[in-house]
Structure formats: C-alpha cells, structure tokens
N, C-alpha and C. Protein backbone atom coordinates (compact mmCIF):
# COMPACT_ATOMS: atom_id res chain seq x y z
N UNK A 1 2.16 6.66 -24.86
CA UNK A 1 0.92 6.33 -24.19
C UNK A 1 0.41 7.57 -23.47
N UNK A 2 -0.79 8.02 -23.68
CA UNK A 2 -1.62 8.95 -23.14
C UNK A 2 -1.74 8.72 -21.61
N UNK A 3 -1.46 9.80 -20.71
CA UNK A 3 -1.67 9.95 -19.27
C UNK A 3 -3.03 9.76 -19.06
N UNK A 4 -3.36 8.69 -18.39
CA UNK A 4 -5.03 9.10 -17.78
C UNK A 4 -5.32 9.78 -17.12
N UNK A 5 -6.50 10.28 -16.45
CA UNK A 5 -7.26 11.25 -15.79
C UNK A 5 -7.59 10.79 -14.01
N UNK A 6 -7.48 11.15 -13.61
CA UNK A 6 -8.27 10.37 -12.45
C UNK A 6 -9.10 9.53 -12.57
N UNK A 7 -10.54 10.63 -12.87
CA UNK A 7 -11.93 10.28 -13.52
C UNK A 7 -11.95 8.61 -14.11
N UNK A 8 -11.03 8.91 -15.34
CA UNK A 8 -10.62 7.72 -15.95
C UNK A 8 -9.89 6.75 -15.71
N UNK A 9 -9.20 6.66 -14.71
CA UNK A 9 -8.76 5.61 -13.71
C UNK A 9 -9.66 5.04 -13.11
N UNK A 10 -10.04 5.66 -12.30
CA UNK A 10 -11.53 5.08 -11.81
C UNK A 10 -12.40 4.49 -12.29
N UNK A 11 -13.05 5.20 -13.00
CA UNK A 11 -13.98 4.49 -14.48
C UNK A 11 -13.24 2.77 -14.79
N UNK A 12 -12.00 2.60 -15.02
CA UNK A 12 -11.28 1.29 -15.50
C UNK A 12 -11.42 0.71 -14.42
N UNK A 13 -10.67 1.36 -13.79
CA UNK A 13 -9.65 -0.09 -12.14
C UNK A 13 -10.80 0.31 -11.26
N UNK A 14 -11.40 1.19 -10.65
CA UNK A 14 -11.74 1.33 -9.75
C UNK A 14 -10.83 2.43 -8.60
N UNK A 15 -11.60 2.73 -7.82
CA UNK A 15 -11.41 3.68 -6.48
C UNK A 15 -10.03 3.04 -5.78
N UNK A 16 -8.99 3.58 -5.33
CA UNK A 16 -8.20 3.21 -4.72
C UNK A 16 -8.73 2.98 -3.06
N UNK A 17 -7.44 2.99 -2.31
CA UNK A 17 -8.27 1.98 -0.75
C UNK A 17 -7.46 0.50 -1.32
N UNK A 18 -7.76 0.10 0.30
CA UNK A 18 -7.70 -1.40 0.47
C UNK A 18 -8.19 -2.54 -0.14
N UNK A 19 -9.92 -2.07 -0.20
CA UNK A 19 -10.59 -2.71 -0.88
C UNK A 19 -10.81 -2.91 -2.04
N UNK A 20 -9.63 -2.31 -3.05
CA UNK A 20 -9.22 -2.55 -4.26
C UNK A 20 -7.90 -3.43 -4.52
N UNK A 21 -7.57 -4.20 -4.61
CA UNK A 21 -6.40 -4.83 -3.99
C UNK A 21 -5.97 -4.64 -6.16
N UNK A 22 -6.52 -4.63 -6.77
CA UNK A 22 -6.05 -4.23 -8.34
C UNK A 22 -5.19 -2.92 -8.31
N UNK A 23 -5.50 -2.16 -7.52
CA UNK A 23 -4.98 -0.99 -7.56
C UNK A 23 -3.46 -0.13 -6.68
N UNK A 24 -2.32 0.23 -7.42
CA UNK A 24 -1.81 0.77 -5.92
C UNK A 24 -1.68 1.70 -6.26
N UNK A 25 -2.02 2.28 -4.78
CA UNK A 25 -2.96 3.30 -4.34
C UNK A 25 -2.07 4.67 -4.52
N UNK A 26 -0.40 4.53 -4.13
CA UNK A 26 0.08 5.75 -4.80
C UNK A 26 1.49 5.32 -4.64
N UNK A 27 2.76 5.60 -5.52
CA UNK A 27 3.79 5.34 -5.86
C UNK A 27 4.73 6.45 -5.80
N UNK A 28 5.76 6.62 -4.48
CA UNK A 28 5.87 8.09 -4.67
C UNK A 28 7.32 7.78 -4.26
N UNK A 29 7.85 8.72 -4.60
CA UNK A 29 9.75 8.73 -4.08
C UNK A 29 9.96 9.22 -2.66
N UNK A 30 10.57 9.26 -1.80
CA UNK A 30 10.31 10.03 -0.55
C UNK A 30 12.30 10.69 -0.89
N UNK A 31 12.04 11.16 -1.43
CA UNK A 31 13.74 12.26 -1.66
C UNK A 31 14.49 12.35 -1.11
N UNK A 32 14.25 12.65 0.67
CA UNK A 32 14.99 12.81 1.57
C UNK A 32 15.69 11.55 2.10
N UNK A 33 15.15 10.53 1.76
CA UNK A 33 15.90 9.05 2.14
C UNK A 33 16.18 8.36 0.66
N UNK A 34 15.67 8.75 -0.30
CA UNK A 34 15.44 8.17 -1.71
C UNK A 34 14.90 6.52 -1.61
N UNK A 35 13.54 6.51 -1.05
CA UNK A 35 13.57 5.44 -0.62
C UNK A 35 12.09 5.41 -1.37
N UNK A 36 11.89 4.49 -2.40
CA UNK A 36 10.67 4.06 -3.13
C UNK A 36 9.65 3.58 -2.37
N UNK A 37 7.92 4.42 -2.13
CA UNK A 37 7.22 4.47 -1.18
C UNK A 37 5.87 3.86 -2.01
N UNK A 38 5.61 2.50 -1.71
CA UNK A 38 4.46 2.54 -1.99
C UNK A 38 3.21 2.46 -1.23
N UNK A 39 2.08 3.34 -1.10
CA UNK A 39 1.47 3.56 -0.08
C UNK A 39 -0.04 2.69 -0.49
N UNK A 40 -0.55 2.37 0.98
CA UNK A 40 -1.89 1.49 0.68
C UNK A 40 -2.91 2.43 1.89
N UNK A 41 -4.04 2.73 1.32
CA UNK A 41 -5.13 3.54 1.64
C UNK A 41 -6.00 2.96 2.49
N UNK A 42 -6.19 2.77 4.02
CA UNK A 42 -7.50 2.51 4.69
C UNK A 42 -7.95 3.55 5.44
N UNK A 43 -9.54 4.15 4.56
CA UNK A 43 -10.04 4.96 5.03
C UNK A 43 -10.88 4.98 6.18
N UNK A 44 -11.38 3.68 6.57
CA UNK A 44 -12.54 2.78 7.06
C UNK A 44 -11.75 3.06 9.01
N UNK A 45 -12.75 3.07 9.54
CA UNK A 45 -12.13 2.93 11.04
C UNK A 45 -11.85 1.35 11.03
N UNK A 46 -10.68 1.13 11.89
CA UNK A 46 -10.80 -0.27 12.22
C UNK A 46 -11.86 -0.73 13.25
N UNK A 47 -12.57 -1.85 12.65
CA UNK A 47 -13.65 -2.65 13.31
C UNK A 47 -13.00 -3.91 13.12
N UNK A 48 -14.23 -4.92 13.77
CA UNK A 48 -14.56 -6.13 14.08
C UNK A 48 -14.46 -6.89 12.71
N UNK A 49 -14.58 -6.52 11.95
CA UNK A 49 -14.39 -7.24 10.42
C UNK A 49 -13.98 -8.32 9.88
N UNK A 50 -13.55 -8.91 10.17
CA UNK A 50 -12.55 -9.91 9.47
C UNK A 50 -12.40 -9.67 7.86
N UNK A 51 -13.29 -9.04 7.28
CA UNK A 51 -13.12 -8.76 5.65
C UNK A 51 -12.44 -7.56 5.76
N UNK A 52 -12.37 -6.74 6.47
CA UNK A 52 -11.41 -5.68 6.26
C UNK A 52 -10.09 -6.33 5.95
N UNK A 53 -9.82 -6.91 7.39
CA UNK A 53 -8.78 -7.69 7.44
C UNK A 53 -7.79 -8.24 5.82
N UNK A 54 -8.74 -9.14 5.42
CA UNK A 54 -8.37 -10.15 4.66
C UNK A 54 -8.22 -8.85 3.60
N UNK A 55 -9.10 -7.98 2.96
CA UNK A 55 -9.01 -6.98 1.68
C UNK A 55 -7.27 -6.26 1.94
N UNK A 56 -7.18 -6.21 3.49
CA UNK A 56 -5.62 -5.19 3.53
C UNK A 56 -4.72 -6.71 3.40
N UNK A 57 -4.99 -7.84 3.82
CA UNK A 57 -4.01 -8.84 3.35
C UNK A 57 -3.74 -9.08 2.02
N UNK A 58 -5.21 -8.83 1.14
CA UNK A 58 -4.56 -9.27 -0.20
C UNK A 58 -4.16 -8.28 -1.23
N UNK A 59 -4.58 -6.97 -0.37
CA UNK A 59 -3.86 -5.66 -1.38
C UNK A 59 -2.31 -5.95 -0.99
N UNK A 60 -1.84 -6.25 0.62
CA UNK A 60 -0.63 -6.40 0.61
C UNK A 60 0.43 -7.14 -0.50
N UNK A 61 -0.38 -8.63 0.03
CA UNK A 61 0.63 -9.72 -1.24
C UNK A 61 0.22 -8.91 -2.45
N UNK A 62 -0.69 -8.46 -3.16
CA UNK A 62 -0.05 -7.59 -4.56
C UNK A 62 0.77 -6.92 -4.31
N UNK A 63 1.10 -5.98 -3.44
CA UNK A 63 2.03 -4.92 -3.30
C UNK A 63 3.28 -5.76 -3.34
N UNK A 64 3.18 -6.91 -2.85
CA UNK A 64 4.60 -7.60 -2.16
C UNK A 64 4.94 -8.13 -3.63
N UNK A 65 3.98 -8.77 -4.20
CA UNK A 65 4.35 -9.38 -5.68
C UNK A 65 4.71 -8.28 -7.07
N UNK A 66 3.87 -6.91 -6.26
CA UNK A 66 4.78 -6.34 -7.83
C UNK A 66 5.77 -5.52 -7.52
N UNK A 67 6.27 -5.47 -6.00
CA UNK A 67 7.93 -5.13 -6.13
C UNK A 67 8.94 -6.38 -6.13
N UNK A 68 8.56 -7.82 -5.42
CA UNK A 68 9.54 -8.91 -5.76
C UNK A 68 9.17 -9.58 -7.31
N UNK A 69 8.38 -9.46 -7.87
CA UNK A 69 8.43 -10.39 -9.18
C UNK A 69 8.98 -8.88 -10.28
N UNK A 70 9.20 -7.61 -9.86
CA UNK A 70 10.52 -6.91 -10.92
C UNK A 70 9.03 -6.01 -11.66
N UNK A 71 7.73 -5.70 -11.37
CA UNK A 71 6.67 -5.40 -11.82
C UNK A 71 7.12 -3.67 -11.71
N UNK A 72 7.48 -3.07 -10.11
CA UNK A 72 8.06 -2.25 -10.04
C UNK A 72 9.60 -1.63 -10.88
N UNK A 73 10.34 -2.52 -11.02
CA UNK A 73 11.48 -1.59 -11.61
C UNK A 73 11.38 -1.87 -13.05
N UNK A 74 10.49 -2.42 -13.44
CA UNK A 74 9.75 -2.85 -15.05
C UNK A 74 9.03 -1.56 -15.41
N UNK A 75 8.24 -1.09 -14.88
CA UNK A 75 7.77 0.15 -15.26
C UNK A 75 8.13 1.68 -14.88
N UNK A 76 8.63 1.51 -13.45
CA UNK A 76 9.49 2.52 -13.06
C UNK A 76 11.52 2.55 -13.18
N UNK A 77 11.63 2.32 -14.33
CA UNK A 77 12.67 2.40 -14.13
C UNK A 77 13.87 2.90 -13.77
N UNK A 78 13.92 4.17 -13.26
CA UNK A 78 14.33 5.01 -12.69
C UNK A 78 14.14 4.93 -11.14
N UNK A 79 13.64 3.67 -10.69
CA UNK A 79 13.57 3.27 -9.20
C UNK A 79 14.68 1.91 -9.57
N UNK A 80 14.80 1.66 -10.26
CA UNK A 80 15.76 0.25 -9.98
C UNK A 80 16.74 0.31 -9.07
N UNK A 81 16.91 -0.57 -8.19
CA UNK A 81 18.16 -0.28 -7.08
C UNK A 81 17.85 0.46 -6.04
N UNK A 82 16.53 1.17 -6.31
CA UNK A 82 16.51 1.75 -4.88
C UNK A 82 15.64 1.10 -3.47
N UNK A 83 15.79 1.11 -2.19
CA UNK A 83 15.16 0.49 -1.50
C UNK A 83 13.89 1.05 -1.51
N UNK A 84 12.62 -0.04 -0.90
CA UNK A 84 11.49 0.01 -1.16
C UNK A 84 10.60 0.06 0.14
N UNK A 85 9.85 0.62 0.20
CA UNK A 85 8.91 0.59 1.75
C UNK A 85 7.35 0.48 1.05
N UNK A 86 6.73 0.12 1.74
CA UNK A 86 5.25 -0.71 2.03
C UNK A 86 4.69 0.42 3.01
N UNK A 87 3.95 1.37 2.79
CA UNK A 87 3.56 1.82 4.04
C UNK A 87 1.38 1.55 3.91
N UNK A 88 1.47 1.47 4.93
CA UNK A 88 -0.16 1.20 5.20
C UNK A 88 -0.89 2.68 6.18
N UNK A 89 -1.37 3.58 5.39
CA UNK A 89 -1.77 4.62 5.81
C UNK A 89 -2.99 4.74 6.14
N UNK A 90 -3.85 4.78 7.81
CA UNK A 90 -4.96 4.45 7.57
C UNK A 90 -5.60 5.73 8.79
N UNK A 91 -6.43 5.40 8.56
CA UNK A 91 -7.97 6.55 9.53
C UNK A 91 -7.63 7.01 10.71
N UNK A 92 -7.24 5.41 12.08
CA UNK A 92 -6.85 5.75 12.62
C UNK A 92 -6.25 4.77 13.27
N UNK A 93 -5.50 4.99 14.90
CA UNK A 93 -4.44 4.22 15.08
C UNK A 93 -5.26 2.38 15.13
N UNK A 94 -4.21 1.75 14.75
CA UNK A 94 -5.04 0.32 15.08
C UNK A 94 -5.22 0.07 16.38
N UNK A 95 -6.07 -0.65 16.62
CA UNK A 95 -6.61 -1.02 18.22
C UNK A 95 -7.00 -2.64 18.30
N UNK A 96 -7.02 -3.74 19.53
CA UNK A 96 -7.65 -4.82 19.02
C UNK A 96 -6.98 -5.36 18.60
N UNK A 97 -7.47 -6.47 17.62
CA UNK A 97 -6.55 -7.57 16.81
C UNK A 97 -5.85 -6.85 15.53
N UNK A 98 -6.68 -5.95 15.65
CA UNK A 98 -5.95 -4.89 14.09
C UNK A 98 -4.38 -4.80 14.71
N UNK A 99 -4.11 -4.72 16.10
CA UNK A 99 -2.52 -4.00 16.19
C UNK A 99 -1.85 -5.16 16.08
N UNK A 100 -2.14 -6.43 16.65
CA UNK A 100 -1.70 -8.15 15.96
C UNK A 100 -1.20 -7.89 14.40
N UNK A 101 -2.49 -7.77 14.04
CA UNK A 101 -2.08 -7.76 12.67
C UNK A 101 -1.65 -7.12 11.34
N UNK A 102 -1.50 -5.56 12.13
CA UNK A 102 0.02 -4.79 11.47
C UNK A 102 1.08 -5.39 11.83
N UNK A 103 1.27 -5.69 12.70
CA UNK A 103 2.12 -6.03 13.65
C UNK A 103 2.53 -7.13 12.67
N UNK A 104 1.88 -7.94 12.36
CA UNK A 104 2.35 -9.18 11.56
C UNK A 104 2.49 -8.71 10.04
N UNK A 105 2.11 -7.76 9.77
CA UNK A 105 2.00 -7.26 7.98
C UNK A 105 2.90 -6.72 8.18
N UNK A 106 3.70 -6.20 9.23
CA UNK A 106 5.31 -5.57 9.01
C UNK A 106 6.38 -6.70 9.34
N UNK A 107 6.33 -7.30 9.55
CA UNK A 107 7.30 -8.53 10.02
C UNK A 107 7.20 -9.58 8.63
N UNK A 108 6.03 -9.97 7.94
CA UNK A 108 6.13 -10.63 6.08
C UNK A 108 6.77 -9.58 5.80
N UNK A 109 6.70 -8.31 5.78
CA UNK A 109 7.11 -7.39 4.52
C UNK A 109 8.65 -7.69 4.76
N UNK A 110 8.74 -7.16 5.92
CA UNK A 110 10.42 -7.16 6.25
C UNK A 110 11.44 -8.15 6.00
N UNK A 111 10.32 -9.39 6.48
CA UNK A 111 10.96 -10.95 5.62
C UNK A 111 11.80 -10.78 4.56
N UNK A 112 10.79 -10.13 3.59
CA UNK A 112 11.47 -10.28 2.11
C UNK A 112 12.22 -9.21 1.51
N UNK A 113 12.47 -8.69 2.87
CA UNK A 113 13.92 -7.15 2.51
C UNK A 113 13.11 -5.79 2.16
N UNK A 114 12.02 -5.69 2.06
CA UNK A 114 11.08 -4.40 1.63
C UNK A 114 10.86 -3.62 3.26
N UNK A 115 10.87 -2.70 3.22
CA UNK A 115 11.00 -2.10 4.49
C UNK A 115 9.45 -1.45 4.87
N UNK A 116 8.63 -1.75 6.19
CA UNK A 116 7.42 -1.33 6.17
C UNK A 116 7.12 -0.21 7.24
N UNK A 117 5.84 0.64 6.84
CA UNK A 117 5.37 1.29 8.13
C UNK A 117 4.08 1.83 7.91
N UNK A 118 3.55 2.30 8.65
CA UNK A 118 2.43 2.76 9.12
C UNK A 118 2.51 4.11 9.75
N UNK A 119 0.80 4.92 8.71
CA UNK A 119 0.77 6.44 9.36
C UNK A 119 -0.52 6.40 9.31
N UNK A 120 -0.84 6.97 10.43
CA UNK A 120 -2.35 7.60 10.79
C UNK A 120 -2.55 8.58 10.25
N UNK A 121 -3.41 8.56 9.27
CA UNK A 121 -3.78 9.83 8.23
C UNK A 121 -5.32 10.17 8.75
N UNK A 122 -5.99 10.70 9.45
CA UNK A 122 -7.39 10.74 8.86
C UNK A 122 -8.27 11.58 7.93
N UNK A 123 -9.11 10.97 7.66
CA UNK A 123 -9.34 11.36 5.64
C UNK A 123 -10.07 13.07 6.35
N UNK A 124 -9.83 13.41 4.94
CA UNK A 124 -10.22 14.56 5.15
C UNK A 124 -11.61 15.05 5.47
N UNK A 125 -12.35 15.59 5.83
CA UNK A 125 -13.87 15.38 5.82
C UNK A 125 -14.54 16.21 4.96
C-alpha cells in the first residue's frame, strides 16, 4: 500500500484537531518510556462552547475505542503489549469548566487502564 501525502490525507479524512473525531491526530512511540502515545490536537482557545466540549468528547471515545476494541495493535503491530497514553495537547492551559472536564477525560481514560495527560502546546503562529 502506497504512503499518502499529507495534502492527500486531508483531501480524504480531513484536517486533524478535535473537531475531526475520524481522524487521529498523531501516533507516536515516546522511546524513553516505550510507551504508545496517541495525541489529540486542540488548537482553539478554550471558551464557553459546549460544542467544543462535546467534539473533544467524541474524538476521545474514538481514541478509547481504537486502542480497546485491538484497532491499534491490528495495524501497528509492533506496539502490541506496549502501554498506551491518550494525551490531549491543546493552545492553552484549561480554565473554567474546561479544567472539570479534563479533569474527568483523564479519570474515563484511566478507568480502562490507558494512561492519560495533557500539554499546553501553543500553535505556532
């Protein structure tokens, strides 16, 4: 199977971010812990939203469903067995009900043995 392009990723699935919940956003090894990282993109400042909200809830449950239903060590197989983290990388620190509700998106993740966290990235300008 032919590697796609960026360009051509995009073009198909769409722009990565939150607000793509089809998409995850980047799949990376972290070496130094060997700990399988899958990262979710909010570029957006946190506001008043409630649709923000709900778009990072339902990119989550995908994330959550394609490392517990085996979606992850199905295509990466060379991750099988290794532990897994959820991280939610966003603009800037949460504030408001946003810190509630990391707060609660790391406590589901952890539920189900996937290990979570959060980094303040802000996008580049």
């Amino acid at each position: 199977m032919d590697k796609l392009t960026r360009e051509q990723m995009v073009a198909e699935f769409g722009d990565t971010g939150v607000q793509n919940p089809a998409v995850i956003d980047l799949i990376t090894l972290d070496k130094a812990s060997d700990v399988v990282v899958l990262v979710m993109t909010e570029r957006r400042r946190w506001g008043a939203a409630t649709e923000q909200l709900k778009q990072i809830e339902e990119k989550l449950n995908r994330y959550m469903g394609y490392v517990l239903d085996g979606f992850l060590a199905e295509q990466y197989p060379q991750y099988l067995g290794k532990s897994v983290q959820i991280r939610l990388d966003c603009a800037e620190e949460p504030h408001g009900e946003s810190v509630r509700f990391v707060a609660a998106m790391g406590d589901a993740v952890e539920s189900h043995g996937i290990h979570f966290s959060m980094a303040v990235r802000p996008p580049l300008s």
